[in-house]
N, C-alpha and C. Protein backbone atom coordinates (compact mmCIF):
# COMPACT_ATOMS: atom_id res chain seq x y z
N UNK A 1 -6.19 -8.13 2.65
CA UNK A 1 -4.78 -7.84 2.60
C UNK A 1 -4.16 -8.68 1.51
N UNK A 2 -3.30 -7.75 0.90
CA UNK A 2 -2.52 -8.56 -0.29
C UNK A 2 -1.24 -8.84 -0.14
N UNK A 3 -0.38 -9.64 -0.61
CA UNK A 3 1.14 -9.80 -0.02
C UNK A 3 1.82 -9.87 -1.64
N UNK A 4 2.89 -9.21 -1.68
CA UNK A 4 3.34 -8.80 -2.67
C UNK A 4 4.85 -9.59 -2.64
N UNK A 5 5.61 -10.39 -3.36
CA UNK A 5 6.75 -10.64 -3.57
C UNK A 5 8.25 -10.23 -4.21
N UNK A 6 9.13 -10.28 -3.52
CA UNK A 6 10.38 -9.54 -3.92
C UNK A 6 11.51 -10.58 -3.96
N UNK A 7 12.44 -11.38 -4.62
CA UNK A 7 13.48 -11.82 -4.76
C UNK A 7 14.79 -11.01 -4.33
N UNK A 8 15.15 -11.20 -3.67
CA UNK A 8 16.25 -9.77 -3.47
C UNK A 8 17.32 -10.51 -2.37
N UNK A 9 18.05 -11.80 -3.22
CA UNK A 9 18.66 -12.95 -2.96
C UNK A 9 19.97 -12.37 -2.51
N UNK A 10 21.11 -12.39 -1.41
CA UNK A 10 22.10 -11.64 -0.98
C UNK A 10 22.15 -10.89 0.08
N UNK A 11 20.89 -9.76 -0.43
CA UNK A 11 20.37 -8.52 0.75
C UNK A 11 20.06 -8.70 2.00
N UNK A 12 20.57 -7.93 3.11
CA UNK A 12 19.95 -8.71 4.80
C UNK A 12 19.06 -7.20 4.67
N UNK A 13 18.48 -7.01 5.69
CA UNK A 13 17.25 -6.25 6.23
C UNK A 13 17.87 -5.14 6.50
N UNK A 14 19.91 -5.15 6.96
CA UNK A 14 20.28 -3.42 6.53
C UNK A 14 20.16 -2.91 5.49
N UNK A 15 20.41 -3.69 4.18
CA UNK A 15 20.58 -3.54 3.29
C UNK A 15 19.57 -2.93 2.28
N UNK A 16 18.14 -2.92 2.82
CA UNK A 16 17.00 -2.89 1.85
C UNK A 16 16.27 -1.55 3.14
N UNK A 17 15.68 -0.83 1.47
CA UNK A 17 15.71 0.60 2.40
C UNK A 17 13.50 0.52 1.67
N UNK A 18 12.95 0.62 2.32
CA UNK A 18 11.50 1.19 1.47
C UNK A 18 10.95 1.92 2.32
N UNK A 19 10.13 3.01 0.54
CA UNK A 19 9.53 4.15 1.55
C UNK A 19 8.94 4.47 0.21
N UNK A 20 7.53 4.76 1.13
CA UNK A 20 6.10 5.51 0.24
C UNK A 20 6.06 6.85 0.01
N UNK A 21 6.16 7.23 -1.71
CA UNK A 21 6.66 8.48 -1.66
C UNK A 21 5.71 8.87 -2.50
N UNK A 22 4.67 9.69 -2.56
CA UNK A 22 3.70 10.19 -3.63
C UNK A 22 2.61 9.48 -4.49
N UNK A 23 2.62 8.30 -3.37
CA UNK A 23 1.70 6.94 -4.36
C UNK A 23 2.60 6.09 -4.72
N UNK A 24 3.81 6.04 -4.75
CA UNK A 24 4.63 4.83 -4.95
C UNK A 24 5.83 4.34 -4.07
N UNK A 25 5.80 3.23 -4.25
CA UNK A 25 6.88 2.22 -3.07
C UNK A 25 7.92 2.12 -4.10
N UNK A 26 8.47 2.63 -2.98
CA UNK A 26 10.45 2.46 -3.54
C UNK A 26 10.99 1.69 -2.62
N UNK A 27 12.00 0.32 -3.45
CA UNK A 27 12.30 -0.43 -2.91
C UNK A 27 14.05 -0.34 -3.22
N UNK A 28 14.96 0.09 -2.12
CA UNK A 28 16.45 0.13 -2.46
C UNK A 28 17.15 -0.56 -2.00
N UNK A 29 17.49 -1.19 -2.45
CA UNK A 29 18.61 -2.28 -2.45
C UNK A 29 20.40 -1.79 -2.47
N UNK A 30 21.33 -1.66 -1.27
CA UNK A 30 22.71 -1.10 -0.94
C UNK A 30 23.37 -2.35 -0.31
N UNK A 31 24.21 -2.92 -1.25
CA UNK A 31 25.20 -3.42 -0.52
C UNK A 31 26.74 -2.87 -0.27
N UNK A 32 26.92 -3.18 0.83
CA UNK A 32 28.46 -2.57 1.21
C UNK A 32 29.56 -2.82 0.16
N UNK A 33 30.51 -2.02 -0.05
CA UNK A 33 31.83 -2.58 -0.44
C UNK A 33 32.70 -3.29 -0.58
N UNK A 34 32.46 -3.85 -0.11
CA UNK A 34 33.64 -4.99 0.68
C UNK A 34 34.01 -6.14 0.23
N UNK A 35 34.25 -6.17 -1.06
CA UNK A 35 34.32 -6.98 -2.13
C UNK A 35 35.48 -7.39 -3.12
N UNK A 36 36.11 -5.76 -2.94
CA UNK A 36 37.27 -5.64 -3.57
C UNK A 36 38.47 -6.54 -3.13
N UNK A 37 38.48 -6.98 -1.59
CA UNK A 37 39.51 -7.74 -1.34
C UNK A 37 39.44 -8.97 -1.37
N UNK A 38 38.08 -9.73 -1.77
CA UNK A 38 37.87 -10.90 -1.53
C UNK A 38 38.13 -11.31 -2.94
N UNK A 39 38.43 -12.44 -2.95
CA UNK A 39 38.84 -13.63 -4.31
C UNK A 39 37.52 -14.52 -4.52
N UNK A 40 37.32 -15.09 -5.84
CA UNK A 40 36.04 -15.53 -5.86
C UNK A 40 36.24 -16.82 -6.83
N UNK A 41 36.01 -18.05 -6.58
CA UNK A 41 35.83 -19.60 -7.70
C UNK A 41 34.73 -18.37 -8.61
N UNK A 42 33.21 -18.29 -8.06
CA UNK A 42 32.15 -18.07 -8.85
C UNK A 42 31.33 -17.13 -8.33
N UNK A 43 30.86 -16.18 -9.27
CA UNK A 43 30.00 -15.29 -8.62
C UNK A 43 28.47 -15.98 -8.89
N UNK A 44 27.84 -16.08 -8.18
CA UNK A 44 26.71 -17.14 -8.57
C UNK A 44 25.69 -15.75 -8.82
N UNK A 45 25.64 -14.95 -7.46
CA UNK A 45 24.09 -13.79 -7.57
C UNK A 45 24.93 -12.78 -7.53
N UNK A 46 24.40 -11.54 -8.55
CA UNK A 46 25.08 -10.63 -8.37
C UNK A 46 24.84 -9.42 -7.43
N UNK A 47 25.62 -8.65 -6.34
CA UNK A 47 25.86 -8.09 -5.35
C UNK A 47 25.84 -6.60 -5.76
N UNK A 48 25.50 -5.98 -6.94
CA UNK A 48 25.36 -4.17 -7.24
C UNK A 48 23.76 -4.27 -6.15
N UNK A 49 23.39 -2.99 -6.23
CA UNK A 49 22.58 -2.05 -6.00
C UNK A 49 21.25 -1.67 -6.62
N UNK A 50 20.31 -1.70 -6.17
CA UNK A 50 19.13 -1.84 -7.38
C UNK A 50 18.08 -0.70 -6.59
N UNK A 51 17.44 0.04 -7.44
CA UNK A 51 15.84 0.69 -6.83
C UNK A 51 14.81 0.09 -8.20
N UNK A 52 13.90 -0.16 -7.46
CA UNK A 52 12.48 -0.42 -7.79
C UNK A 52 11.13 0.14 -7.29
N UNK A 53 10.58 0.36 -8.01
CA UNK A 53 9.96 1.69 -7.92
C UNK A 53 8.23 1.02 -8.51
N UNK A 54 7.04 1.09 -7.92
CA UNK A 54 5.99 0.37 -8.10
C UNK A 54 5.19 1.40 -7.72
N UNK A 55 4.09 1.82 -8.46
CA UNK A 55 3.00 2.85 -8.29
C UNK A 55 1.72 2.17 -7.43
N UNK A 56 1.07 2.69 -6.41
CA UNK A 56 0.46 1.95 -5.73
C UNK A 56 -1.25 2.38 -6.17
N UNK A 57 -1.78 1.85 -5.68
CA UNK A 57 -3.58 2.20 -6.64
C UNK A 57 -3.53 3.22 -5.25
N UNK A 58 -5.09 3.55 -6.22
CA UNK A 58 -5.32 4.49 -4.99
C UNK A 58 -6.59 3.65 -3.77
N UNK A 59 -5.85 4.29 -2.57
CA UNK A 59 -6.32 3.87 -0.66
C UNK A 59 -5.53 2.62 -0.67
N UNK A 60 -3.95 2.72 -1.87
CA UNK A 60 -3.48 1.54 -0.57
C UNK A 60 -2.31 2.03 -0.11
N UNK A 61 -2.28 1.43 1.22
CA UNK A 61 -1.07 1.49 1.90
C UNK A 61 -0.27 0.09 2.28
N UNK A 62 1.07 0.07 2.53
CA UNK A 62 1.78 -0.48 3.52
C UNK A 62 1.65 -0.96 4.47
N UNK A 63 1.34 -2.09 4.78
CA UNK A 63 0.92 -1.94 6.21
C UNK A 63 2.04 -2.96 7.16
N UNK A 64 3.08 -3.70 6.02
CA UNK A 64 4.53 -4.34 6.75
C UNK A 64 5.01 -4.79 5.66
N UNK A 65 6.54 -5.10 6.08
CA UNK A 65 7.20 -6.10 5.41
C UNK A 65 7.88 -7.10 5.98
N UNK A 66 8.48 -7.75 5.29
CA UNK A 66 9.29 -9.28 5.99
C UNK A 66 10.12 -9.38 5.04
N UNK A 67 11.37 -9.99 5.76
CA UNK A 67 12.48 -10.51 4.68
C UNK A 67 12.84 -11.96 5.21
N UNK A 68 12.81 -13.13 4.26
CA UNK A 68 12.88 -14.57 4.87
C UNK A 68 13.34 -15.48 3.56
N UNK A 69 14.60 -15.77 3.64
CA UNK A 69 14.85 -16.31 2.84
C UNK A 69 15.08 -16.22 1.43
N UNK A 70 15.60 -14.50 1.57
CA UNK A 70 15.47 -14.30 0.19
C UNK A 70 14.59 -13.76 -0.15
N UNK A 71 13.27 -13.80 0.36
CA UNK A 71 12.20 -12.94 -0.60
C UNK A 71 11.86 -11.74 0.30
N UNK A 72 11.78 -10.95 -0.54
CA UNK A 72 11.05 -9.75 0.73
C UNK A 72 8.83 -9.42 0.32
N UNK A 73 8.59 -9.53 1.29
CA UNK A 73 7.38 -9.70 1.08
C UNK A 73 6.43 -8.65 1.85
N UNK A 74 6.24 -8.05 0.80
CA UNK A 74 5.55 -6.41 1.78
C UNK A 74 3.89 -6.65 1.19
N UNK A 75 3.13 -6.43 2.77
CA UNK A 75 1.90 -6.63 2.26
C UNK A 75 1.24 -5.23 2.42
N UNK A 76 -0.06 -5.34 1.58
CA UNK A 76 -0.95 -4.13 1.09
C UNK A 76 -1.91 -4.17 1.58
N UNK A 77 -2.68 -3.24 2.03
CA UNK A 77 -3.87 -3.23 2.13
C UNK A 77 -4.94 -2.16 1.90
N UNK A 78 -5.59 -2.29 0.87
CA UNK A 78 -6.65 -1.03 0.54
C UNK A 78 -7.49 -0.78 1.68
N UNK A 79 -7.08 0.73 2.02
CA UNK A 79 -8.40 1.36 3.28
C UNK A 79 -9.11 2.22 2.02
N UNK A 80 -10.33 2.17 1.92
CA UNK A 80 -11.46 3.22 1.47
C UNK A 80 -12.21 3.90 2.60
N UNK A 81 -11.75 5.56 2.44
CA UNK A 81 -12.52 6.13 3.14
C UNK A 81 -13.79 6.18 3.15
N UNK A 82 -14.28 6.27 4.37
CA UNK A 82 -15.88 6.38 5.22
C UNK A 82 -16.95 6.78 4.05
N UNK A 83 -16.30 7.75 3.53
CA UNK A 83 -17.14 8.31 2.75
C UNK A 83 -17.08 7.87 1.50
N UNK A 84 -16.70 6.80 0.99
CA UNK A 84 -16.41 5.87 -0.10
C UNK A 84 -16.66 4.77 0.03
N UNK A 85 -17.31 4.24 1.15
CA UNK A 85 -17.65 2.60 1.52
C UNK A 85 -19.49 2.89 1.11
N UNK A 86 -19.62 1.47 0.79
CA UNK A 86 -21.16 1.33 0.24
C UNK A 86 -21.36 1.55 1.62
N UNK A 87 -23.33 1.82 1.84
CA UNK A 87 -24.06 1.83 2.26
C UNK A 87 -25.16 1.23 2.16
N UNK A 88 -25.77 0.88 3.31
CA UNK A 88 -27.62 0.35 2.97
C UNK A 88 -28.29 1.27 2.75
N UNK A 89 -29.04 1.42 1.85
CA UNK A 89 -30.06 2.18 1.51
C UNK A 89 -31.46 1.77 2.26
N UNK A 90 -32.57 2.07 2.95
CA UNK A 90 -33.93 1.39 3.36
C UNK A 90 -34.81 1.85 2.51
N UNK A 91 -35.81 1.38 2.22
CA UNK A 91 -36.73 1.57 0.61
C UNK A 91 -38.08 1.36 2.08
N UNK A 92 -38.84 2.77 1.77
CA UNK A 92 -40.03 3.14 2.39
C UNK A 92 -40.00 3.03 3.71
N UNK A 93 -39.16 3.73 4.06
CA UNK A 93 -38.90 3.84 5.38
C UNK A 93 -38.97 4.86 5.82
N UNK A 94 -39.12 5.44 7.21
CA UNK A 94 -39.35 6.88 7.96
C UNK A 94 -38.13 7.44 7.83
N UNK A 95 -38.34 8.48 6.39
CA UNK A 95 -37.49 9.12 5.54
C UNK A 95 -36.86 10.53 6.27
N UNK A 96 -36.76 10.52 7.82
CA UNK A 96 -37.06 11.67 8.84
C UNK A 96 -35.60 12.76 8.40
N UNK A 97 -34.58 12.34 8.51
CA UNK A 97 -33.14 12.84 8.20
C UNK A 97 -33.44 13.50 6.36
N UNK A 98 -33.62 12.89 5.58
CA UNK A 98 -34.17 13.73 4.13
C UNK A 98 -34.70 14.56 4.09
N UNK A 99 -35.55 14.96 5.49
CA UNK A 99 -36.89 15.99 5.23
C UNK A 99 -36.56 16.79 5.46
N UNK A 100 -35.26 16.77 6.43
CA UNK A 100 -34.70 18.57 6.85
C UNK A 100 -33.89 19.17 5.74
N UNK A 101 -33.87 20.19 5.27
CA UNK A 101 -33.17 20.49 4.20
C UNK A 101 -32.38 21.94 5.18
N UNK A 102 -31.05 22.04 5.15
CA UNK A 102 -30.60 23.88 5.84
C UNK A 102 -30.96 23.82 6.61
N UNK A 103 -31.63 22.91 7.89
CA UNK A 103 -32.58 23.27 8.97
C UNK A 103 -33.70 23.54 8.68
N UNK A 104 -34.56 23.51 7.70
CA UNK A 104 -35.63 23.96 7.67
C UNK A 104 -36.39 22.74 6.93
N UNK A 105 -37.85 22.46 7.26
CA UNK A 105 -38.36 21.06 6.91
C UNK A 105 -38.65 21.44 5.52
N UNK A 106 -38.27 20.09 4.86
CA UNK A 106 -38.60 20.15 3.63
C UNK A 106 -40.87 20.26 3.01
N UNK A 107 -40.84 21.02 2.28
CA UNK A 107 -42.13 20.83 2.13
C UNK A 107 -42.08 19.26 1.21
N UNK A 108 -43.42 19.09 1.42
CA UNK A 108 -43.98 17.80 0.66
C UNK A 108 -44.60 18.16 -0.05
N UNK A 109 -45.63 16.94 -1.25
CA UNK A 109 -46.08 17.13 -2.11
C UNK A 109 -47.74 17.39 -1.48
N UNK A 110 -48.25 16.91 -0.51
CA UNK A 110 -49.19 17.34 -0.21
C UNK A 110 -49.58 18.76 0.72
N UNK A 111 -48.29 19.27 1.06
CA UNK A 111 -48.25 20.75 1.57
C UNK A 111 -47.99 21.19 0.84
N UNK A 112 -48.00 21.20 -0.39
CA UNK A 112 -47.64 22.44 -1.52
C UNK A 112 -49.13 22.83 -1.81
């Protein structure tokens, strides 16, 4: 599992929207309005709206996120299907499963 980092300093956990859309994580960032009436010394972080948008490899998924302090931290994890994971091979072994070919036994070199 991999854990991926996000700065997204301001934002609470309503605020941040993600979702896996075609191989990529979209990350949206909405803050409310509510700004116009307030008076300000300093704007230190700025409060707009942001999407970020990250293409994901292929067999990974999502598998959570967290928001703590500011960072949002969504971790990954590559699943490879069954049929894409190595295997043991056995070298001179009772080769019994090879020999059937369609249901029907494979000939050998000494039955030919």
């Amino acid at each position: 599992m991999k854990v991926q980092a996000l700065a997204v300093a301001g934002f609470g956990e309503d605020d941040l929207d993600l979702e896996v859309k075609e191989g990529q994580l979209i990350v949206v960032g909405k803050k409310d309005g509510g700004i116009e009436n307030r008076k300000f010394l300093h704007r230190g972080i700025a409060e707009r709206g942001f999407i970020r948008r990250f293409q994901l490899a292929d067999h990974v998924v999502v598998s959570g996120a967290n928001l703590k302090h500011g960072l949002l931290r969504i971790e990954l994890k590559r699943e490879l299907p069954e049929a894409m994971k190595p295997r043991k091979i056995s070298i001179g072994a009772d080769a019994t499963p090879s020999q059937v070919i369609d249901g029907r036994k494979a000939r050998t070199a000494s039955a030919a």
